[in-house]
Protein backbone atom coordinates (compact mmCIF):
# COMPACT_ATOMS: atom_id res chain seq x y z
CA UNK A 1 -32.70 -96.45 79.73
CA UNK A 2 -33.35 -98.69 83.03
CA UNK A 3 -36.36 -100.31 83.10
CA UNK A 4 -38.36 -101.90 85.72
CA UNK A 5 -37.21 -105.46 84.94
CA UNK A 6 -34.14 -104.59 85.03
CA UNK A 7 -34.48 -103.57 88.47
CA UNK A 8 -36.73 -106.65 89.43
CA UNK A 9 -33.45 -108.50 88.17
CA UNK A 10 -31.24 -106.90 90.43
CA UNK A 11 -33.39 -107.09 93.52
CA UNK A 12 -32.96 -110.89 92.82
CA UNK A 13 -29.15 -110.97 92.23
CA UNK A 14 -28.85 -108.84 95.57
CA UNK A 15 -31.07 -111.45 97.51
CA UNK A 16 -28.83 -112.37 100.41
CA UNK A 17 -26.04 -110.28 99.58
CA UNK A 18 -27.40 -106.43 100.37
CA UNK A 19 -30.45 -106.23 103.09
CA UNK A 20 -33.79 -104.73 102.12
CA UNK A 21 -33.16 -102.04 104.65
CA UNK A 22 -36.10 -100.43 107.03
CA UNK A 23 -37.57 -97.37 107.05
CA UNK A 24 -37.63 -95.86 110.03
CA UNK A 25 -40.47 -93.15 111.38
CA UNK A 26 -38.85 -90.05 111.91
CA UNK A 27 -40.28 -88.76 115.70
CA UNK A 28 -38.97 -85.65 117.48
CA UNK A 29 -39.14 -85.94 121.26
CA UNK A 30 -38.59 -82.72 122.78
CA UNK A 31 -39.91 -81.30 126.34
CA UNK A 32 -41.57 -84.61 127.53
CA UNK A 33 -44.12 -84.85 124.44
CA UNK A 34 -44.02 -86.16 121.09
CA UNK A 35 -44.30 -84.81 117.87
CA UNK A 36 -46.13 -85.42 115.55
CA UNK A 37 -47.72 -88.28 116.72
CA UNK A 38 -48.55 -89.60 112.44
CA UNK A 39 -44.74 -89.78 111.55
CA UNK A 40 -44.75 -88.03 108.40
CA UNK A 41 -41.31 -88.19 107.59
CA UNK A 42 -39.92 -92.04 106.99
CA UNK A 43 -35.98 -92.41 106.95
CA UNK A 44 -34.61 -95.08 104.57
CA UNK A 45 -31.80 -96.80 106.74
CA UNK A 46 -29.09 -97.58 103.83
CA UNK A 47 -26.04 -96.69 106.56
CA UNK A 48 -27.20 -100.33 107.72
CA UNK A 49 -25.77 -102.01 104.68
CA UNK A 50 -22.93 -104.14 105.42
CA UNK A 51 -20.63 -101.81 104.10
CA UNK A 52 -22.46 -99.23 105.65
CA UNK A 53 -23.90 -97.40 102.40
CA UNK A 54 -26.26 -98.03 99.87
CA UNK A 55 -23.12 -98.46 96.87
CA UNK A 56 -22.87 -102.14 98.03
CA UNK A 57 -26.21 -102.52 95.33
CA UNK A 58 -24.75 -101.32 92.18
CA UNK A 59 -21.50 -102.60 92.64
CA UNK A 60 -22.52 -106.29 93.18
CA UNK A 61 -25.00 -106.13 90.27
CA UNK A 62 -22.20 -104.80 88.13
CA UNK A 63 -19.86 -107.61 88.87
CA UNK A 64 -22.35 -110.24 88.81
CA UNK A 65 -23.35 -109.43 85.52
CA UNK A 66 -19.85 -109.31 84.15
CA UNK A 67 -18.48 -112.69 81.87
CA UNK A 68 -16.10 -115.10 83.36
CA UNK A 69 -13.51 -113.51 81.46
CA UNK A 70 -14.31 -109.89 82.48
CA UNK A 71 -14.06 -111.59 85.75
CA UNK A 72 -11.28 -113.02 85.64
CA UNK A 73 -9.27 -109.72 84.24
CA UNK A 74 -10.17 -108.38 87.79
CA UNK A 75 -11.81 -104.92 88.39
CA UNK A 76 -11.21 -101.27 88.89
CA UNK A 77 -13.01 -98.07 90.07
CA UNK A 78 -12.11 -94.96 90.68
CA UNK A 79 -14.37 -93.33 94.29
CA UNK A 80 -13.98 -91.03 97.47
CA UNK A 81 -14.68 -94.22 99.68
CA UNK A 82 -18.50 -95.94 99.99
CA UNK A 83 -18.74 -97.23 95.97
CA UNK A 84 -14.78 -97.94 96.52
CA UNK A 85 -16.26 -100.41 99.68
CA UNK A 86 -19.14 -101.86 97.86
CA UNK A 87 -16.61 -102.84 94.49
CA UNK A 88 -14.05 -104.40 97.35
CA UNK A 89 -16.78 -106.18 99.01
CA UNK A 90 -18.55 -107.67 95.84
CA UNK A 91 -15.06 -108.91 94.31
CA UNK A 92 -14.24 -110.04 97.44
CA UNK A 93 -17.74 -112.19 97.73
CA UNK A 94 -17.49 -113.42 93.77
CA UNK A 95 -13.32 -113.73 94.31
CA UNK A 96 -12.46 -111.16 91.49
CA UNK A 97 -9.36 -109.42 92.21
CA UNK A 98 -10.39 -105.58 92.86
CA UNK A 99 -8.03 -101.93 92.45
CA UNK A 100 -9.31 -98.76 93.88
CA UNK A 101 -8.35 -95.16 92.88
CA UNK A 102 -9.06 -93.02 95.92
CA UNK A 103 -7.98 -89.35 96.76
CA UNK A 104 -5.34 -89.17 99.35
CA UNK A 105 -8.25 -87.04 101.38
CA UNK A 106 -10.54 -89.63 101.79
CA UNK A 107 -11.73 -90.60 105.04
CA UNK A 108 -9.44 -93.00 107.23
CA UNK A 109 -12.73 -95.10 107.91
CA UNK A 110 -13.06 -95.37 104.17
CA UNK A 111 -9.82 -96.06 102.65
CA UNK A 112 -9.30 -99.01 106.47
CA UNK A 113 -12.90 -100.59 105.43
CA UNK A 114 -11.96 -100.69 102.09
CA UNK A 115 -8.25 -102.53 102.10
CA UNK A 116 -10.19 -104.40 105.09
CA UNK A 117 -12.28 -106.11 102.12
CA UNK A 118 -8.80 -107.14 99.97
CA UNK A 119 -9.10 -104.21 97.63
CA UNK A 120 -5.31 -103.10 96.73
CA UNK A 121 -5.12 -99.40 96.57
CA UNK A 122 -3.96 -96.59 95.06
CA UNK A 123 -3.94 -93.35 95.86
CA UNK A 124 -4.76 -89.40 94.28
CA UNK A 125 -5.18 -86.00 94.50
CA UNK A 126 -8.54 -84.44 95.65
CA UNK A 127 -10.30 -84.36 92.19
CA UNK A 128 -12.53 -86.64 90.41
CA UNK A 129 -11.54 -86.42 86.78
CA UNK A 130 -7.82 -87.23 88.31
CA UNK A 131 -9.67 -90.51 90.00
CA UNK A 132 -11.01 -91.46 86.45
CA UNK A 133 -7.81 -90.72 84.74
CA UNK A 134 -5.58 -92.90 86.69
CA UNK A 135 -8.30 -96.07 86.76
CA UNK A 136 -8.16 -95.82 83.15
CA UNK A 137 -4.45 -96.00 82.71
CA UNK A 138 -4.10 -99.07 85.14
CA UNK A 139 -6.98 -100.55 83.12
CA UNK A 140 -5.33 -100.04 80.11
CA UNK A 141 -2.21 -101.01 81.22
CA UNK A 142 -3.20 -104.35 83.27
CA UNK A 143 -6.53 -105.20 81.01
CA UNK A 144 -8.62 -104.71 84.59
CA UNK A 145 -12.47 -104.31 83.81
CA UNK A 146 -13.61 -100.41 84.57
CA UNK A 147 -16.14 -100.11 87.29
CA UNK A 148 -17.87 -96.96 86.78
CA UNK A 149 -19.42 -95.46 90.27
CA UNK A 150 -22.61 -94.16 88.67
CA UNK A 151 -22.75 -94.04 85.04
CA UNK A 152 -23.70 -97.45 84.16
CA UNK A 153 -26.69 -99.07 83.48
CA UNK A 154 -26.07 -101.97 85.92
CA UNK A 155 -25.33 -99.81 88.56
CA UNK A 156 -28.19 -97.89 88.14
CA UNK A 157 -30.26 -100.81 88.37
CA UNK A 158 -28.93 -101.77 91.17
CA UNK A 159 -28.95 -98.45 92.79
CA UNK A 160 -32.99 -98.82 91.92
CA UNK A 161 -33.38 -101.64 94.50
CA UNK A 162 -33.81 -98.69 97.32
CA UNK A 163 -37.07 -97.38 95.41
CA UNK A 164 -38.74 -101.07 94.95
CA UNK A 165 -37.72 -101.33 98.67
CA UNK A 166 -39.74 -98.23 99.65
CA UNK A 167 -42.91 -98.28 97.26
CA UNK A 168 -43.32 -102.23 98.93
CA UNK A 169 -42.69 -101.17 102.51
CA UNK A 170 -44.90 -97.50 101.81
CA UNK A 171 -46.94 -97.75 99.21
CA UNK A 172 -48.41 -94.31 100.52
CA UNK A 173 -45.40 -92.52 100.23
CA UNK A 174 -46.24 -89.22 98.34
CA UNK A 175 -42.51 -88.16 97.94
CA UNK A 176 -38.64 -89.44 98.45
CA UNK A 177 -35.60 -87.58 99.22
CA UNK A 178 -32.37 -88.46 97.74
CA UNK A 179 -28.65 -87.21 98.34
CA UNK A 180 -26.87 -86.56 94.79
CA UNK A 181 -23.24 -87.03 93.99
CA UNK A 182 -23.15 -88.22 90.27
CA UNK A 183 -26.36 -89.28 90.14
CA UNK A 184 -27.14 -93.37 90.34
CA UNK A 185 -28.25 -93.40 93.33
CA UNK A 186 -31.25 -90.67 92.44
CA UNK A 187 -31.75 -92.39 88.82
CA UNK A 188 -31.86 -96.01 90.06
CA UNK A 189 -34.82 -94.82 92.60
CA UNK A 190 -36.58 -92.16 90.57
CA UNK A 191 -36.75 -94.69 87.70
CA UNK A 192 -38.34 -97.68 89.67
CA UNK A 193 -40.40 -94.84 92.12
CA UNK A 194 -42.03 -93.10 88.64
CA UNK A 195 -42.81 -96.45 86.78
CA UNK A 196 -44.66 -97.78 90.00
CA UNK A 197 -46.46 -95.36 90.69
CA UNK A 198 -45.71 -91.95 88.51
CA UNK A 199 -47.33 -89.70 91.07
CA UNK A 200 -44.89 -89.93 94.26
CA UNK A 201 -42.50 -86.89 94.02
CA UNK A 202 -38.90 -87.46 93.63
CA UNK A 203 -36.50 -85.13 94.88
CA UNK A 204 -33.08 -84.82 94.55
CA UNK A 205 -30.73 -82.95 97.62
CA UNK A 206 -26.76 -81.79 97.24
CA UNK A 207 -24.90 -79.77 99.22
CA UNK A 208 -24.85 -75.68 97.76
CA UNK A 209 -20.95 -76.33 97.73
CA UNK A 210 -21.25 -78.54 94.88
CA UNK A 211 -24.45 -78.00 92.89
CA UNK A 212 -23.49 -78.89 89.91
CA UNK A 213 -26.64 -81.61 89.51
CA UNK A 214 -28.66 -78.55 90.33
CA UNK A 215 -26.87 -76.43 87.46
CA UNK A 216 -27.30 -79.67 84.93
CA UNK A 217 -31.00 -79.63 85.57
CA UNK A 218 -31.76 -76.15 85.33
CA UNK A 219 -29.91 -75.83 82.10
CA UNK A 220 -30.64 -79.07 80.43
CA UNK A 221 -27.46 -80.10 79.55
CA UNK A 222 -24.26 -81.42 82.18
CA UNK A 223 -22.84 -78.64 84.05
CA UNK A 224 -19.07 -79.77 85.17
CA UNK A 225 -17.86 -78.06 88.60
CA UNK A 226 -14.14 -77.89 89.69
CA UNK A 227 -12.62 -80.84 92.05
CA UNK A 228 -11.47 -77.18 94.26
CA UNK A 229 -15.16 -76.11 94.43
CA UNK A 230 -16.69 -79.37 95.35
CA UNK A 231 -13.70 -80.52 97.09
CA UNK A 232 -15.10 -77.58 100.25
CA UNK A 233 -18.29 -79.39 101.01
CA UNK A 234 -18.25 -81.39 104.25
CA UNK A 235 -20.19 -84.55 102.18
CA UNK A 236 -17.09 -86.06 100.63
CA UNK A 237 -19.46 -88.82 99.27
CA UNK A 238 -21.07 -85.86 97.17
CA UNK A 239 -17.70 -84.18 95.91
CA UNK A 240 -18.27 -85.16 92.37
CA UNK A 241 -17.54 -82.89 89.68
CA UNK A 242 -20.33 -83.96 87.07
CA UNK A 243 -23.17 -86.25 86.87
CA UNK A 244 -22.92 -88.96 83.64
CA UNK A 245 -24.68 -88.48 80.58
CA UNK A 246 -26.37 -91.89 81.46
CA UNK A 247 -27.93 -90.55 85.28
CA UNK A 248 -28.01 -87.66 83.96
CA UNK A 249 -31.07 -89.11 81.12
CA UNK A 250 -32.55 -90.71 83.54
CA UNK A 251 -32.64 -87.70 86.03
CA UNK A 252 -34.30 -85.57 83.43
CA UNK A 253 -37.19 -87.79 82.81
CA UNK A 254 -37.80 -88.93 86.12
CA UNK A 255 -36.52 -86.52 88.88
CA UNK A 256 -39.21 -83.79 89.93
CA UNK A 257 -36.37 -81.22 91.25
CA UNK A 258 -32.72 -80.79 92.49
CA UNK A 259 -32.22 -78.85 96.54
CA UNK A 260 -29.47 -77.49 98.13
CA UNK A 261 -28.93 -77.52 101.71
CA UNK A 262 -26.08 -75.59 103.51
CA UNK A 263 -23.14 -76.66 105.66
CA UNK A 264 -24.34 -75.13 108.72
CA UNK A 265 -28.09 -77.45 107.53
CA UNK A 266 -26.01 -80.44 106.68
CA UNK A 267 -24.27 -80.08 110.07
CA UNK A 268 -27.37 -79.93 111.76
CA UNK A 269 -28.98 -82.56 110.09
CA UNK A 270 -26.17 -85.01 111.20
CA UNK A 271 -26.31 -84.51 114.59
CA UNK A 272 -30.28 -84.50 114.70
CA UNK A 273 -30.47 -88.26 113.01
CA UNK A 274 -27.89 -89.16 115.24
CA UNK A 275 -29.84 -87.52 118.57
CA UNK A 276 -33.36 -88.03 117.59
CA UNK A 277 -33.45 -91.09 115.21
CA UNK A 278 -30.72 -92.74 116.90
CA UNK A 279 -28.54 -92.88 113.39
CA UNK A 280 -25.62 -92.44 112.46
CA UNK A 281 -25.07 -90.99 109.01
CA UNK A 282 -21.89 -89.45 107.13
CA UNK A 283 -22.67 -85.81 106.01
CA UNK A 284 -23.73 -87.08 102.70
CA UNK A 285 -26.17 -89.25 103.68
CA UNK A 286 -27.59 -86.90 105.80
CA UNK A 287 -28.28 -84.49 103.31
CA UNK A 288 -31.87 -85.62 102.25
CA UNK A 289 -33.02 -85.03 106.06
CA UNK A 290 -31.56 -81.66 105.92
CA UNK A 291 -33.89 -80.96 103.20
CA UNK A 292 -36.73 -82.03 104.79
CA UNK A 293 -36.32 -80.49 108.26
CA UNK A 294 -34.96 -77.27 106.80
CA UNK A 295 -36.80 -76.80 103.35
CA UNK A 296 -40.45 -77.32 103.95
CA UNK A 297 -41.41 -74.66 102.16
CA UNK A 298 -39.74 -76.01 98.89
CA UNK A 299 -41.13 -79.27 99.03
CA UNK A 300 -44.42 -80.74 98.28
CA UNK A 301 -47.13 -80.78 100.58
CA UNK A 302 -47.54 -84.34 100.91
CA UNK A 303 -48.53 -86.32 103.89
CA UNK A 304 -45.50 -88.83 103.74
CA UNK A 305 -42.43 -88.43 102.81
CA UNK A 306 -39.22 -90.67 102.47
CA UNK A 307 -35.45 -89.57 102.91
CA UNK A 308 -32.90 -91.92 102.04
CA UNK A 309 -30.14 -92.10 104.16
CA UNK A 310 -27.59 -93.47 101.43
CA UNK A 311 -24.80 -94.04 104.08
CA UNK A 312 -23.43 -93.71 107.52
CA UNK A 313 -19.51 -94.20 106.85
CA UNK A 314 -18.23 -90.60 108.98
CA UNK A 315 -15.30 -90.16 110.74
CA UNK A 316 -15.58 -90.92 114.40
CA UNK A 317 -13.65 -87.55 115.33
CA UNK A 318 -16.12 -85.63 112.82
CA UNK A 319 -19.20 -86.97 114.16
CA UNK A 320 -17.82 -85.97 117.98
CA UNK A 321 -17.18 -82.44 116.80
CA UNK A 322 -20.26 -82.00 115.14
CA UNK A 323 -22.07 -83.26 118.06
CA UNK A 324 -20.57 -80.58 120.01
CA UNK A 325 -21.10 -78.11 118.03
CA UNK A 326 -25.09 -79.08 118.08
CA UNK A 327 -25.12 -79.31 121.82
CA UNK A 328 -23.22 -75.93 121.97
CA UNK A 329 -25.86 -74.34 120.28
């Protein structure tokens, strides 16, 4: 299991490399007042990363703590598009030679940002065991080091820089939201939230499209979800299939519950960050607010909350239609 150190050490290794992003109060102006005036909501601004998602944190802790030989072999991962940036960026910054498995249906923005930062490519279908699969064989085949996008302790730990981040900048904060795709980003920030201060609720949020953390928690073992039923959810950052046995130990000591918010919320909750908060977040990273503004009545009554917003890498064209649809309504 993480521990606390190990996320002190990471918060030092990121030093200069990821920011300690802001939290930002959450106020809704409507009709010429403001409410409520005590912001009790707090948004956790990770789309402000360089890469524009919180993945940049794991990824460089990973590949700093690899040997000169590992680094020399070069690296590999297997993502959708925001861990896929943060590996390209890191072996860019430490001059490792990166390889990326992405599905051919990633976003544009994604797959551009991420060749931007020298990563060579390769491409997939849709589903995240056929990611995995290929990265393996190249790995095996070339001797590149495996990146894993979740289930690793380093990236974890890294991952767990977000919840020092908060507790320092809020120490007040009574609970945190956090998206869920396979589950470092929630066990990196529940484990350094819960062994600060073991009273602030964590929470974790994925879409109802592809519950499967949800499932996992409720029945106390992994529950595994098809690449064609996660593959409908608009939050292609949260598309995976399974969360790792390793996130998955950590989620079970340390995460208070798993919520699922809707299309039509996650929608919503996009285009009210980026009208109200002045935001802009992909559909995944929106995902925590959705809870909050939707789900009151399922979460604690606390008088601060947090919602990370783990990234804001979303398809220019999306963002414009969703807009619309918001102002249509």
């Amino acid at each position: 299991m993480v521990t606390l150190d190990d996320i002190r050490t990471a918060q030092q290794r990121l030093k200069g490399v990821a920011f300690h992003t802001p939290l930002i109060p959450y106020v809704k102006t409507s009709g010429g007042n403001v409410s409520p005036p005590q912001p009790q909501l707090w948004l956790k601004a990770e789309n402000f990363q360089p890469i524009g998602a919180f993945k940049l944190r794991g990824a460089y802790n990973k590949l700093v703590a690899l040997t000169p030989e590992e680094r020399r072999r070069g690296v590999i991962t297997y993502s959708s598009g925001n861990h896929a940036q943060g590996v390209a960026f890191a072996a860019r910054a430490l001059d490792v030679k990166s390889v990326i498995v992405m599905p051919r249906n990633a976003p544009s923005t994604k797959i551009e940002a991420t060749r931007g930062y020298g990563a060579q490519i390769e491409f997939v279908g849709p589903s995240s065991s056929e990611r995995q699969a290929r990265a393996e064989e190249l790995a095996s085949k070339h001797g590149y080091v495996i990146i894993p996008p979740y289930n690793d302790e380093h990236i974890i730990a890294g991952q767990g820089t977000v919840g020092l981040e908060i507790l320092t900048d809020l120490p007040e904060a009574g609970a945190v939201l956090v998206p869920i795709g396979g589950g470092g980003l929630i066990s990196g920030t529940a484990t350094a939230v819960k062994l600060i201060n073991p009273a602030v609720k964590v929470i974790g949020v994925e879409p109802e499209l592809a519950a499967d953390a949800q499932a996992s928690m409720r029945e106390g073992r992994i529950v595994e979800w098809s690449g064609e039923q996660t593959a409908r959810t608009m939050a292609d950052g949260l598309r995976t299939q399974h969360v790792g046995e390793i996130t998955f130990a950590h989620m079970r000591r340390y995460v208070d519950q798993v919520l699922t918010v809707s299309e039509d919320e996650i929608s919503a909750a996009t285009a009210l960050l980026a009208v109200h908060a002045k935001l802009v977040a992909e559909p995944s990273g929106a995902v925590s607010f959705a809870a909050w503004h939707f789900h009151q009545d399922e979460l604690p009554q606390v008088k601060c909350t947090v919602a990370v917003i783990s990234g804001g890498n979303i398809e220019p064209q999306l963002l414009a239609d969703i807009l619309h649809s918001y102002h249509e309504h």
